[in-house]
N, C-alpha and C. Protein backbone atom coordinates (compact mmCIF):
# COMPACT_ATOMS: atom_id res chain seq x y z
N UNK A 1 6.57 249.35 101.75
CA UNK A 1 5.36 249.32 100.92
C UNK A 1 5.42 250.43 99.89
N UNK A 2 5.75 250.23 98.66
CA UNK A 2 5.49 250.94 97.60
C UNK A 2 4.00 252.44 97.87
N UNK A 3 4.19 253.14 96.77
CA UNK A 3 2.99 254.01 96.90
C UNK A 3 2.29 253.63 95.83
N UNK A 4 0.89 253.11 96.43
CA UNK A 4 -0.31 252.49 95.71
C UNK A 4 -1.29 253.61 95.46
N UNK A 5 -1.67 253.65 94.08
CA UNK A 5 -3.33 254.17 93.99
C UNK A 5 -4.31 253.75 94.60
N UNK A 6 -5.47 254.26 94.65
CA UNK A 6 -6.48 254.39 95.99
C UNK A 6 -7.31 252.94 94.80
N UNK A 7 -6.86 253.04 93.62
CA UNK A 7 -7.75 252.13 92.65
C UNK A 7 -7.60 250.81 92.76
N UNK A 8 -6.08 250.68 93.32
CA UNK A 8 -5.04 249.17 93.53
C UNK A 8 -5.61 249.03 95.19
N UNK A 9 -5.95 249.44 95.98
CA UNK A 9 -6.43 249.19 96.85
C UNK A 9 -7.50 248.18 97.22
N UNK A 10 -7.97 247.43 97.94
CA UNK A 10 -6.82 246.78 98.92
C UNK A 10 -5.76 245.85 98.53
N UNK A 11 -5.19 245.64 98.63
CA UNK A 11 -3.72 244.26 98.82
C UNK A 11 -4.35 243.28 98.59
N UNK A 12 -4.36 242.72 97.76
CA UNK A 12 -5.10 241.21 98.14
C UNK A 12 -4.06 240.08 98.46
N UNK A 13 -2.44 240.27 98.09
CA UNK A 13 -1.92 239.51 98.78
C UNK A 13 -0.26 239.80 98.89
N UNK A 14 0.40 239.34 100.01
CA UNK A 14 1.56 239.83 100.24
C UNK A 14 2.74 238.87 100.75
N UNK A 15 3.65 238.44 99.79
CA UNK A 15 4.61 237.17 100.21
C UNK A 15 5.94 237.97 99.74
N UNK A 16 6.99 237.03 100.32
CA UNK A 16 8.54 236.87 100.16
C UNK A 16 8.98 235.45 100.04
N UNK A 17 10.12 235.78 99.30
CA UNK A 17 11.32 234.65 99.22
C UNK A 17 11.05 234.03 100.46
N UNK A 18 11.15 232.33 100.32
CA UNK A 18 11.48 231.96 102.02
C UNK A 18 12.71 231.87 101.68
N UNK A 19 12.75 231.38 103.22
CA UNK A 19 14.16 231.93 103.94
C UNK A 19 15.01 230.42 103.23
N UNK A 20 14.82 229.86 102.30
CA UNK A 20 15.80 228.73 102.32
C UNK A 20 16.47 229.63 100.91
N UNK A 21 16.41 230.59 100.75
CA UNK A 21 16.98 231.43 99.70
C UNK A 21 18.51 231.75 100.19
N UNK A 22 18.73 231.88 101.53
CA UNK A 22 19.69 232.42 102.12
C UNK A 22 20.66 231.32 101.69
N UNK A 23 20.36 230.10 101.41
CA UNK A 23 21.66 229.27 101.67
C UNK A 23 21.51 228.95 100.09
N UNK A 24 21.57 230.00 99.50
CA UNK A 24 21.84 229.15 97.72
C UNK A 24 23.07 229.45 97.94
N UNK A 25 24.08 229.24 97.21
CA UNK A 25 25.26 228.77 96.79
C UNK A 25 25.68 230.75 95.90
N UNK A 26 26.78 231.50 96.26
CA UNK A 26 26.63 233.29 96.06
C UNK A 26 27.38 232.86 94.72
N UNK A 27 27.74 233.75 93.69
CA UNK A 27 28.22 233.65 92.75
C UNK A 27 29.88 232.83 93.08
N UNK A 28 30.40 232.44 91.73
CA UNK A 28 31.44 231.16 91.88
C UNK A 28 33.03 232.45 92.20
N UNK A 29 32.37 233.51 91.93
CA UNK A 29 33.97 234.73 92.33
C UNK A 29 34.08 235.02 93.63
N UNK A 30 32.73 234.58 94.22
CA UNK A 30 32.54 234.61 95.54
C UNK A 30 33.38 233.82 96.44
N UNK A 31 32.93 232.61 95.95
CA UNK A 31 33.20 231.43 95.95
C UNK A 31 34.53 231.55 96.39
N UNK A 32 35.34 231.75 95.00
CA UNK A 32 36.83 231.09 95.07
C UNK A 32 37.37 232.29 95.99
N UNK A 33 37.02 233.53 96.53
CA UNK A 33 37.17 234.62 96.96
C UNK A 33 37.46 234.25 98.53
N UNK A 34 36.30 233.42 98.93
CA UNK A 34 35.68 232.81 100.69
C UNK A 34 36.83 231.52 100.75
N UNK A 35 37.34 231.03 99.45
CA UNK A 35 38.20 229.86 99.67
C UNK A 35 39.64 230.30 99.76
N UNK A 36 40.21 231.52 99.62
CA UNK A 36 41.36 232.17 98.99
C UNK A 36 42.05 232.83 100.49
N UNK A 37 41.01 233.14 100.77
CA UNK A 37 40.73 233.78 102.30
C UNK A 37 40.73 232.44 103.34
N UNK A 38 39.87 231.58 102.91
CA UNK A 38 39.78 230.50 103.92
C UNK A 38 41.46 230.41 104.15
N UNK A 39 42.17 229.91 103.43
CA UNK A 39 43.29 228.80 103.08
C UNK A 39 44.47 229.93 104.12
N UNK A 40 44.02 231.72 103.82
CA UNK A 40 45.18 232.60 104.16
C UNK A 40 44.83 232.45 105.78
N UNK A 41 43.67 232.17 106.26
CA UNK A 41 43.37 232.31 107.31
C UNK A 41 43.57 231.16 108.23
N UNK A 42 43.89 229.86 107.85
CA UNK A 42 44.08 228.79 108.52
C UNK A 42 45.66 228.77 108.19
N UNK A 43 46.14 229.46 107.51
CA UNK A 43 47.60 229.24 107.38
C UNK A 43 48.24 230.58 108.81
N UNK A 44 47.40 231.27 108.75
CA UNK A 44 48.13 232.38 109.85
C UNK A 44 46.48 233.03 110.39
N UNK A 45 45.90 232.46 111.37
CA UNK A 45 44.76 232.59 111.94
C UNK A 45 44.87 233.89 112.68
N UNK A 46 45.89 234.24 112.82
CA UNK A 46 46.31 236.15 113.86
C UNK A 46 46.86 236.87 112.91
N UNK A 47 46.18 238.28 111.93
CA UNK A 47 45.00 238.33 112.26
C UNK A 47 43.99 237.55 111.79
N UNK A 48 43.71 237.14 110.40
CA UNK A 48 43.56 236.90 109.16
C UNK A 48 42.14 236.24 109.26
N UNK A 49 42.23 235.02 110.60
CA UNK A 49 40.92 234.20 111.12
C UNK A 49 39.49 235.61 111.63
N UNK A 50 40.53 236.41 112.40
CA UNK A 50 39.22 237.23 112.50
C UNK A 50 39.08 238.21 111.39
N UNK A 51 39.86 238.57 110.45
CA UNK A 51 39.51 239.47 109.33
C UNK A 51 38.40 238.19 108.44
N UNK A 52 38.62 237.30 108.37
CA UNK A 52 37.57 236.31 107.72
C UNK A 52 36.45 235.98 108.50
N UNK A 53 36.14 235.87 109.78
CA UNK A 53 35.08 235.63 110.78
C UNK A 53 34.07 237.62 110.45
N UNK A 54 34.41 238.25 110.59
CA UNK A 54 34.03 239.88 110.25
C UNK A 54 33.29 240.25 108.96
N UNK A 55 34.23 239.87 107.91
CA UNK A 55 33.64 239.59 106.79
C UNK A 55 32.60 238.57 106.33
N UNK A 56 32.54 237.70 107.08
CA UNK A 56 31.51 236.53 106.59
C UNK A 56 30.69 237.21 107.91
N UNK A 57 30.63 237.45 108.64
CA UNK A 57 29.46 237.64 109.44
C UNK A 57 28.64 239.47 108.69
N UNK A 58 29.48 240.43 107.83
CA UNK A 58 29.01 241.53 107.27
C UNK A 58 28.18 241.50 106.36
N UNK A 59 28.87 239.91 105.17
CA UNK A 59 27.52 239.54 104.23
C UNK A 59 26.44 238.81 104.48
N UNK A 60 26.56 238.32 106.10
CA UNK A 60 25.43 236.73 106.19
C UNK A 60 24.17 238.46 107.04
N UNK A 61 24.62 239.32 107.05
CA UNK A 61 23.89 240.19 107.10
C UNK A 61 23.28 240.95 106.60
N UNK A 62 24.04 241.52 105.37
CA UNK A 62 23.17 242.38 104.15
C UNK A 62 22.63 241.37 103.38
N UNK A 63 23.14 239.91 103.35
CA UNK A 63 22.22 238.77 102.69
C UNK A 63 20.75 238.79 103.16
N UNK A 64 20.85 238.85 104.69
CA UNK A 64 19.42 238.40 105.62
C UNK A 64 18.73 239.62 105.14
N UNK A 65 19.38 241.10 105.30
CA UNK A 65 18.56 242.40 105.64
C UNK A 65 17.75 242.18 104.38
N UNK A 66 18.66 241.85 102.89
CA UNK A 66 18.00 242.24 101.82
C UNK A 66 16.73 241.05 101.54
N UNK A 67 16.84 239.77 102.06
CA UNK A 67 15.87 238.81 102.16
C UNK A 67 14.43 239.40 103.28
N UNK A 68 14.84 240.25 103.96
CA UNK A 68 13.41 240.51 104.87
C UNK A 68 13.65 241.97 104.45
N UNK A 69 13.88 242.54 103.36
CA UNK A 69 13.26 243.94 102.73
C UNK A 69 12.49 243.38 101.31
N UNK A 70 12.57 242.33 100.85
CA UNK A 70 11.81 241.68 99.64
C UNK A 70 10.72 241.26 99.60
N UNK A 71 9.61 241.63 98.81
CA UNK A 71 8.06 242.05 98.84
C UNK A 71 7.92 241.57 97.78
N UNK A 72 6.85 240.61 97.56
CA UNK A 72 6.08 240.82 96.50
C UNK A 72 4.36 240.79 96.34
N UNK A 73 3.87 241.63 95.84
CA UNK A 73 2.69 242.50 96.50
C UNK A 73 1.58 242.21 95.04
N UNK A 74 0.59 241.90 95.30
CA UNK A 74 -0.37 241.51 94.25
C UNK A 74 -1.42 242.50 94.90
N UNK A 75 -1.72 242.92 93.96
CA UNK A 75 -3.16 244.22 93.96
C UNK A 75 -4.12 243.80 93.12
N UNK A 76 -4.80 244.43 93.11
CA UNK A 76 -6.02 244.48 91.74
C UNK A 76 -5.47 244.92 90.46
N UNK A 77 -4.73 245.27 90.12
CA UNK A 77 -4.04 246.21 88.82
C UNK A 77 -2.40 245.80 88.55
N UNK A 78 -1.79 245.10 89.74
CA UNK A 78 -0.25 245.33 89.43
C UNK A 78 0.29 243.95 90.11
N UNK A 79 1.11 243.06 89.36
CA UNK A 79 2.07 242.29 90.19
C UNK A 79 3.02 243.33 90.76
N UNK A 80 3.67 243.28 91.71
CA UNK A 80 4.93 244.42 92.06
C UNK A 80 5.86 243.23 92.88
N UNK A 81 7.25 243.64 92.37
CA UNK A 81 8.34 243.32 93.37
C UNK A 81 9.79 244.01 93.75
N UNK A 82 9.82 244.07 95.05
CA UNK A 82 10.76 245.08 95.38
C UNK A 82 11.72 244.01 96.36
N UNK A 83 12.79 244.73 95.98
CA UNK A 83 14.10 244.12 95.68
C UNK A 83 15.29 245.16 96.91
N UNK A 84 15.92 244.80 97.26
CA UNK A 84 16.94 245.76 97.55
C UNK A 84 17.15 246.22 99.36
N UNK A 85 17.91 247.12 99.38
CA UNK A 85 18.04 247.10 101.16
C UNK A 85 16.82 248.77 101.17
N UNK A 86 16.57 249.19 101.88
CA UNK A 86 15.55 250.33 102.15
C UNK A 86 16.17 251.94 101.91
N UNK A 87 17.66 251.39 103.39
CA UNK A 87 18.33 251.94 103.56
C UNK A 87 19.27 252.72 102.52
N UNK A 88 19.72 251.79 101.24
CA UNK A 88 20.06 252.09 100.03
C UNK A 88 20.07 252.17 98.56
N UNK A 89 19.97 251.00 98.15
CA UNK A 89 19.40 250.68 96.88
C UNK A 89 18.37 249.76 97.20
N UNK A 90 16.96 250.26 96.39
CA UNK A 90 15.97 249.67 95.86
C UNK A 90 15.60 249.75 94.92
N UNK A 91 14.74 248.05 94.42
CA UNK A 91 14.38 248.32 93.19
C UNK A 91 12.96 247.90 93.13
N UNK A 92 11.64 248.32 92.21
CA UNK A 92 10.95 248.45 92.24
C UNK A 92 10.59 247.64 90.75
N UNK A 93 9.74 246.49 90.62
CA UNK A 93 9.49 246.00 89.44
C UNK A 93 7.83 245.63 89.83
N UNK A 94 6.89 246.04 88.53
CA UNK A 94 5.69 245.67 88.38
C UNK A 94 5.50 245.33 86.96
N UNK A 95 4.42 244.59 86.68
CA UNK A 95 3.78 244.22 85.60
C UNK A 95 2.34 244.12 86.01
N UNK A 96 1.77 244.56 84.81
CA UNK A 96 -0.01 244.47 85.05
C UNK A 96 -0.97 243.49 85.08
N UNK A 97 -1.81 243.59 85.61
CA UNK A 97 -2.69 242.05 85.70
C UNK A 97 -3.35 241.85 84.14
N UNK A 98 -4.02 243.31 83.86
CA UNK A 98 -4.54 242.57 82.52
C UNK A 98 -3.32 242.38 81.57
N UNK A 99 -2.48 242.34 81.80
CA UNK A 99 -1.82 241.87 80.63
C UNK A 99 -1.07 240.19 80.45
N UNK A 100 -1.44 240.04 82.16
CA UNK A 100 -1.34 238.45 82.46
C UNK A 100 -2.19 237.26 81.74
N UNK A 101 -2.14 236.71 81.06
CA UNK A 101 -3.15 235.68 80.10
C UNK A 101 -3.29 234.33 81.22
N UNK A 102 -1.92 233.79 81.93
CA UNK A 102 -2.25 232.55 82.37
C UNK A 102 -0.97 232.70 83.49
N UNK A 103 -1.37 231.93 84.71
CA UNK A 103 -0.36 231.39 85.69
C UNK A 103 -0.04 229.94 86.22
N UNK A 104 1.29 229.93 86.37
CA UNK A 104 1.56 228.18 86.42
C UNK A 104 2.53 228.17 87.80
N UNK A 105 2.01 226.93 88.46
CA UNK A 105 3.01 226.85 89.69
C UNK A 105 3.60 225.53 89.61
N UNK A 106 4.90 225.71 90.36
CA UNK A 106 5.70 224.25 90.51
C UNK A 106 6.17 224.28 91.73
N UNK A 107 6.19 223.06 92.24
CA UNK A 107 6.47 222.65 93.79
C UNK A 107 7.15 221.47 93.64
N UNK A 108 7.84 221.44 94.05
CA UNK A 108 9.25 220.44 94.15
C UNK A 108 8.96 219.63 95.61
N UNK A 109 9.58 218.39 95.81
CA UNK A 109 9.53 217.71 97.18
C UNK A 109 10.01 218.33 97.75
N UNK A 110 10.91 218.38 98.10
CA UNK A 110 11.35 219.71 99.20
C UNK A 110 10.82 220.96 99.30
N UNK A 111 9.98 221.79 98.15
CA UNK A 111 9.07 222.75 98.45
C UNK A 111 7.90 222.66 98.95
N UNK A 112 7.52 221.10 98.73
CA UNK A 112 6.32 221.23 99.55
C UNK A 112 6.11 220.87 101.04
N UNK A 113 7.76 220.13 101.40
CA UNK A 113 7.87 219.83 102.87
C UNK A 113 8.11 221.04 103.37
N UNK A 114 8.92 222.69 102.83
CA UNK A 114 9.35 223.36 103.63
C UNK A 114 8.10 224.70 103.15
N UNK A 115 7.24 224.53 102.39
CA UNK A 115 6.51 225.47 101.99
C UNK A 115 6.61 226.75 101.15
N UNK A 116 7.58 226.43 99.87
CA UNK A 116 8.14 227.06 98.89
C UNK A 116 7.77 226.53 98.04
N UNK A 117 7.25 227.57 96.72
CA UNK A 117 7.44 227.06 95.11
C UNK A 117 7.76 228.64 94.17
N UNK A 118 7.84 227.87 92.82
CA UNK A 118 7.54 228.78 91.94
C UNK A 118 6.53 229.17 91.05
N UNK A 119 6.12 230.42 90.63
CA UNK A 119 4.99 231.10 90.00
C UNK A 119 5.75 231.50 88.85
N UNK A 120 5.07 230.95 88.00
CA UNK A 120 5.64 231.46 86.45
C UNK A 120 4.32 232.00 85.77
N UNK A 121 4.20 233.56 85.81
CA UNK A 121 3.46 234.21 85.00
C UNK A 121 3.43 234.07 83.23
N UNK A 122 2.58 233.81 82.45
CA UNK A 122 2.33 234.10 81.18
C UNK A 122 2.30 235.84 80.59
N UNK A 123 2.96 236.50 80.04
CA UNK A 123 2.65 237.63 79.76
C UNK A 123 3.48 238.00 78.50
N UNK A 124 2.87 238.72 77.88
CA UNK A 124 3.85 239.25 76.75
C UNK A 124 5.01 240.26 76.79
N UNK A 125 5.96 239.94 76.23
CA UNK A 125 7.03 240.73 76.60
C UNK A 125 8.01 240.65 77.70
N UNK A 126 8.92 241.18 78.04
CA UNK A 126 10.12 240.72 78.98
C UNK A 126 9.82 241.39 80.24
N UNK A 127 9.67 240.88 81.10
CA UNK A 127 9.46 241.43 82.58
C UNK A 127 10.15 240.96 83.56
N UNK A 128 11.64 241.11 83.63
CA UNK A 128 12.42 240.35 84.65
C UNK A 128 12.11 240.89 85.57
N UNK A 129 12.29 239.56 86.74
CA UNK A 129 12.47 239.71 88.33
C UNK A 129 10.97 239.33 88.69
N UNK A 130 10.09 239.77 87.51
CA UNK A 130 8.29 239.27 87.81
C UNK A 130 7.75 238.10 87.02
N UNK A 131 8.15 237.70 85.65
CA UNK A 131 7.28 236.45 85.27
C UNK A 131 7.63 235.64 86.02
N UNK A 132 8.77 235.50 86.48
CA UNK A 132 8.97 234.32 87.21
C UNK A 132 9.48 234.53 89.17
N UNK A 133 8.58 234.06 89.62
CA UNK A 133 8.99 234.32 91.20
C UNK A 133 9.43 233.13 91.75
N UNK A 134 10.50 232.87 92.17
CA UNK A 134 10.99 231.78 92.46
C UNK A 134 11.25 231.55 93.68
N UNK A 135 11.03 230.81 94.32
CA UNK A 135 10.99 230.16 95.65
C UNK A 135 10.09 230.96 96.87
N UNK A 136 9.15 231.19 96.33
CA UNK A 136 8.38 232.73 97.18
C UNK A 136 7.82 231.43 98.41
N UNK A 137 7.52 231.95 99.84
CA UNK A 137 6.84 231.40 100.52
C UNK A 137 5.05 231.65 100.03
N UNK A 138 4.45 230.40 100.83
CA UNK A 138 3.13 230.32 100.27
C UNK A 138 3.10 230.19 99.39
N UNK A 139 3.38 229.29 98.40
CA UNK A 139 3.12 230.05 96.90
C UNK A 139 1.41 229.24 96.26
N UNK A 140 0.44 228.35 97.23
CA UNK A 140 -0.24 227.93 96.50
C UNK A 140 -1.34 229.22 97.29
N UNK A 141 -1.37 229.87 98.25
CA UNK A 141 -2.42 231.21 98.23
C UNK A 141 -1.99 231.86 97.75
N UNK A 142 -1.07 232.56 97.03
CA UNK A 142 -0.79 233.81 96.21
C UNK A 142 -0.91 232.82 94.79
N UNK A 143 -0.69 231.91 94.33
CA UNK A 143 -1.25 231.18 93.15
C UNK A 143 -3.10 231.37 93.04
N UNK A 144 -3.40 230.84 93.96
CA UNK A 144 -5.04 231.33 93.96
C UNK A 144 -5.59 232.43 94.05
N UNK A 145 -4.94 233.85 94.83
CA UNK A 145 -5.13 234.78 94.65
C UNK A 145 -5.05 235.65 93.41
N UNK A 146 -4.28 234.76 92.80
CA UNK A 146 -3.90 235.85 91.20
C UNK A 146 -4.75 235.22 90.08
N UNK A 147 -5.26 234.13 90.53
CA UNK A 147 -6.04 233.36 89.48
C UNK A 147 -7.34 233.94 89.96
N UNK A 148 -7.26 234.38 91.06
CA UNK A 148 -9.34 235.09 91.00
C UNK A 148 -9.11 236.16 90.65
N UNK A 149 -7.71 237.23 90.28
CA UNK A 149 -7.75 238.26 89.70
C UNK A 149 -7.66 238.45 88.21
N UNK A 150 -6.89 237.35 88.03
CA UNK A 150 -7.14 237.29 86.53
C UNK A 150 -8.16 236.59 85.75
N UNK A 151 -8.88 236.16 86.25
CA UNK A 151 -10.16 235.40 86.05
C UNK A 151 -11.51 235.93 86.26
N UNK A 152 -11.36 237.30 87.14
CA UNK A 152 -12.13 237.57 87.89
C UNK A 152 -13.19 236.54 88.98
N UNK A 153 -14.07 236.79 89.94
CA UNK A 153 -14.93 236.20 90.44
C UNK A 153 -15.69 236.89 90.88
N UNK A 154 -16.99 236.18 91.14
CA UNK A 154 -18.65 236.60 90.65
C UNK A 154 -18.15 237.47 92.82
N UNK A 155 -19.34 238.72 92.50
CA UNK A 155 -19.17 239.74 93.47
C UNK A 155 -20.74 239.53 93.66
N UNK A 156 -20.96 239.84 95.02
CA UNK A 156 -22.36 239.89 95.98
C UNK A 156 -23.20 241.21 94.55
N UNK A 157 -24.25 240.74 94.42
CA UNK A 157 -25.63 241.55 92.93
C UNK A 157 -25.57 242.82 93.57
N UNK A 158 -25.22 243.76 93.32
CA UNK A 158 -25.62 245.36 93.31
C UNK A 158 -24.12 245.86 94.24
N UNK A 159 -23.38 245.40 94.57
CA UNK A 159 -22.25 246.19 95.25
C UNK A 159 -20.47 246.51 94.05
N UNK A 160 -19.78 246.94 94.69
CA UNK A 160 -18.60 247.09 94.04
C UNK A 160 -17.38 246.57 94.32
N UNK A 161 -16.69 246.66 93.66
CA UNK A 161 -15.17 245.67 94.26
C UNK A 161 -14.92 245.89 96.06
N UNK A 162 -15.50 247.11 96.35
CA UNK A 162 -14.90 246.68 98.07
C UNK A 162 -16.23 246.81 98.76
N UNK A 163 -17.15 245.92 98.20
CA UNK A 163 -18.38 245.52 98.76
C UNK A 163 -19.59 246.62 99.24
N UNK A 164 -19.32 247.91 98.47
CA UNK A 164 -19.94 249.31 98.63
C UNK A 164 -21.26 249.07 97.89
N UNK A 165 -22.35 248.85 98.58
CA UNK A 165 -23.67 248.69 98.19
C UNK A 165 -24.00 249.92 96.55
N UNK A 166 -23.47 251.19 97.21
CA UNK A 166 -23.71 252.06 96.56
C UNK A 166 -22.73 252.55 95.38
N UNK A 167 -21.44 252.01 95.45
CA UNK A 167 -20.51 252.34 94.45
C UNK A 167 -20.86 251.70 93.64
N UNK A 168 -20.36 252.36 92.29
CA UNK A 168 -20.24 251.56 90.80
C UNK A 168 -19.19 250.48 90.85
N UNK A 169 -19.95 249.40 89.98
CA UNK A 169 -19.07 248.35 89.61
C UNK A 169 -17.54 248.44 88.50
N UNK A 170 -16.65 247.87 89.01
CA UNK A 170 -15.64 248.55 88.13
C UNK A 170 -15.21 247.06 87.48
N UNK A 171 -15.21 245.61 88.10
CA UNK A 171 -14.70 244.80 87.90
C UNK A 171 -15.62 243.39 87.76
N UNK A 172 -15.16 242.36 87.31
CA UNK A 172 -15.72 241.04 87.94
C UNK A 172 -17.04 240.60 87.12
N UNK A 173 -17.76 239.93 87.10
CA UNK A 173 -18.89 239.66 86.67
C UNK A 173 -20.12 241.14 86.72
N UNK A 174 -20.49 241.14 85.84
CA UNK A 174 -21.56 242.14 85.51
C UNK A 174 -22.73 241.70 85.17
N UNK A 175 -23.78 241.92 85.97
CA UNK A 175 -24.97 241.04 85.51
C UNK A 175 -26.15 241.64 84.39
N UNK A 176 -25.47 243.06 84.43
CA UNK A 176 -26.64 244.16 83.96
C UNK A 176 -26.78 243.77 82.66
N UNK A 177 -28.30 243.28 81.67
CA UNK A 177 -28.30 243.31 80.58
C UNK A 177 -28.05 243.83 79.83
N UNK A 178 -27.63 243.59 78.29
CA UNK A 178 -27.12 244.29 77.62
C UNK A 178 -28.14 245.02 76.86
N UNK A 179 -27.94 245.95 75.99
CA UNK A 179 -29.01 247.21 75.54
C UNK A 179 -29.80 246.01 74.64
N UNK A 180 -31.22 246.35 74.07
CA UNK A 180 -31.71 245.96 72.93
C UNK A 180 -31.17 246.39 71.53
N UNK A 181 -30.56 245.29 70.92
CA UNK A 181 -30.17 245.59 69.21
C UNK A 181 -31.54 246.39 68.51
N UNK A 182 -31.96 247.25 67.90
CA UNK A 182 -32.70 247.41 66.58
C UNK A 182 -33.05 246.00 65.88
N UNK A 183 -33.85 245.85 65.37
CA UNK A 183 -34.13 244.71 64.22
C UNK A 183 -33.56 245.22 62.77
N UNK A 184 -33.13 244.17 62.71
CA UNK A 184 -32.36 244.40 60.89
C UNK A 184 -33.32 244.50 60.18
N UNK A 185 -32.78 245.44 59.35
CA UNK A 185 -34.06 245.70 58.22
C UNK A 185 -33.84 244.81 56.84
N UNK A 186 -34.94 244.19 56.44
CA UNK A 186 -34.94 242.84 55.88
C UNK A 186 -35.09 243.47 54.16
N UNK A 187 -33.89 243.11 53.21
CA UNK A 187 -34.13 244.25 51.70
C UNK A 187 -34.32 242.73 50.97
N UNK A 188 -34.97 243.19 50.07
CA UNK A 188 -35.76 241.88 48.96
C UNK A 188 -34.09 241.94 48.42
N UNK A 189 -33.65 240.44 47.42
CA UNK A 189 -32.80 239.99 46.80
C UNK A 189 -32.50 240.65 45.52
N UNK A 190 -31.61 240.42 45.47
CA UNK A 190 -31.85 241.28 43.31
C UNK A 190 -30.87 240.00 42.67
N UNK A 191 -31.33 239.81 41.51
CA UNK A 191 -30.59 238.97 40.56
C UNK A 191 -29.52 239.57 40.32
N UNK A 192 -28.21 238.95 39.46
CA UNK A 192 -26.97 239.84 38.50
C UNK A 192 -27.54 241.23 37.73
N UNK A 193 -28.92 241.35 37.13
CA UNK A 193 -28.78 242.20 36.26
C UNK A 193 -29.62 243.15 37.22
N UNK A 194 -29.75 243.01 38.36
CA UNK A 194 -30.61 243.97 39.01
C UNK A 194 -31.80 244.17 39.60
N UNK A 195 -32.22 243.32 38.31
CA UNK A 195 -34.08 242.88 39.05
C UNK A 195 -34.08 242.60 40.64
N UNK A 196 -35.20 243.22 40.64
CA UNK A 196 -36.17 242.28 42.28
C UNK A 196 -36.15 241.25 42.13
N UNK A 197 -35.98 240.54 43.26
CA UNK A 197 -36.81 238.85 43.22
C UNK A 197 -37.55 239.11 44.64
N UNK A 198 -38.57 238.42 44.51
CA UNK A 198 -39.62 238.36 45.52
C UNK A 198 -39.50 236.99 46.19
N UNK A 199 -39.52 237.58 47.87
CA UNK A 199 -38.74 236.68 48.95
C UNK A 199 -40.07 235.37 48.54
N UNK A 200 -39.41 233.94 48.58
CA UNK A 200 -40.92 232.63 48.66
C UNK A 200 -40.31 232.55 49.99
């Protein structure tokens, strides 16, 4: 969990990648890398089968670790997503809510049998790793959750964002009238050359 201001407080919502992330297909150097190895290892399985069984069982592990260290954390103030193993490299990406204009989700047949989609944020400017969250579990409550933040929604008459009778309002619908304008002061017309004209 990142370090939050007392202002971003509480969480309003907290998802990850599902787990059908694990079986995408690793880059194609990978690839021909796991096939290169395959071919040395069925040609002379002592040692070679277990130097390839070792190795594929070292990445199907920092694959998993880094899939259940991946967060993505919606507050009152911040999309955030964190990336990386704990233990070593992490990475830390946010973008702000007010600067979010609109959010769009897509769910695919298979995302909606296994309970995956994607969230494609509207925002100005380049924000990799956050406009677009791709294959996050849950994605239609953290879709609704970010749409009552960016939309705001109407809060219980006299309390504050964490329902404090007595705190000031910081967010959301405001019911308090607005001040009285002055009355405009009403000046008689003048013709081109200057004259008065008197209002009919």
């Amino acid at each position: 969990m990142p370090a939050l201001l007392p202002s971003e407080l509480p969480v309003r919502c907290e998802v990850r990648q599902h787990w059908i992330v694990l079986f995408t297909p690793p880059h194609k150097w990978w690839l021909v890398a796991f096939a290169v190895a395959l071919v040395v290892a069925v040609v002379d399985p002592n040692p070679f089968g277990w130097i390839l069984a070792i190795v594929v069982a070292v990445v199907a592990f920092f694959r998993w670790r880094t899939w259940r260290a991946e967060r993505v954390i919606l507050t009152g103030k911040r999309v955030i997503r964190l990336q990386g193993i704990p233990e070593t490299t992490t990475t830390e990406t946010s973008l702000r809510i007010d600067r979010v204009s609109g959010a769009r989700i897509v769910e695919t047949v298979p995302g909606k049998l296994l309970g995956y989609g994607t969230i494609e944020l509207e925002a100005p400017g380049e924000h990799p790793g956050v406009r677009k969250l791709r294959r996050i579990s849950e994605p239609n409550e953290f879709y609704l959750e970010i749409r009552s933040v960016i939309f705001g929604e109407p809060r219980p008459a006299g309390t504050d964002d964490f329902g404090d009778p007595d705190g000031p309002a910081r967010s959301g619908y405001d019911t308090t009238p607005l001040p009285r304008l002055p009355a405009r002061r009403e000046y008689p017309r003048r013709d081109r050359f200057g004259r008065r004209q008197d209002w009919t």
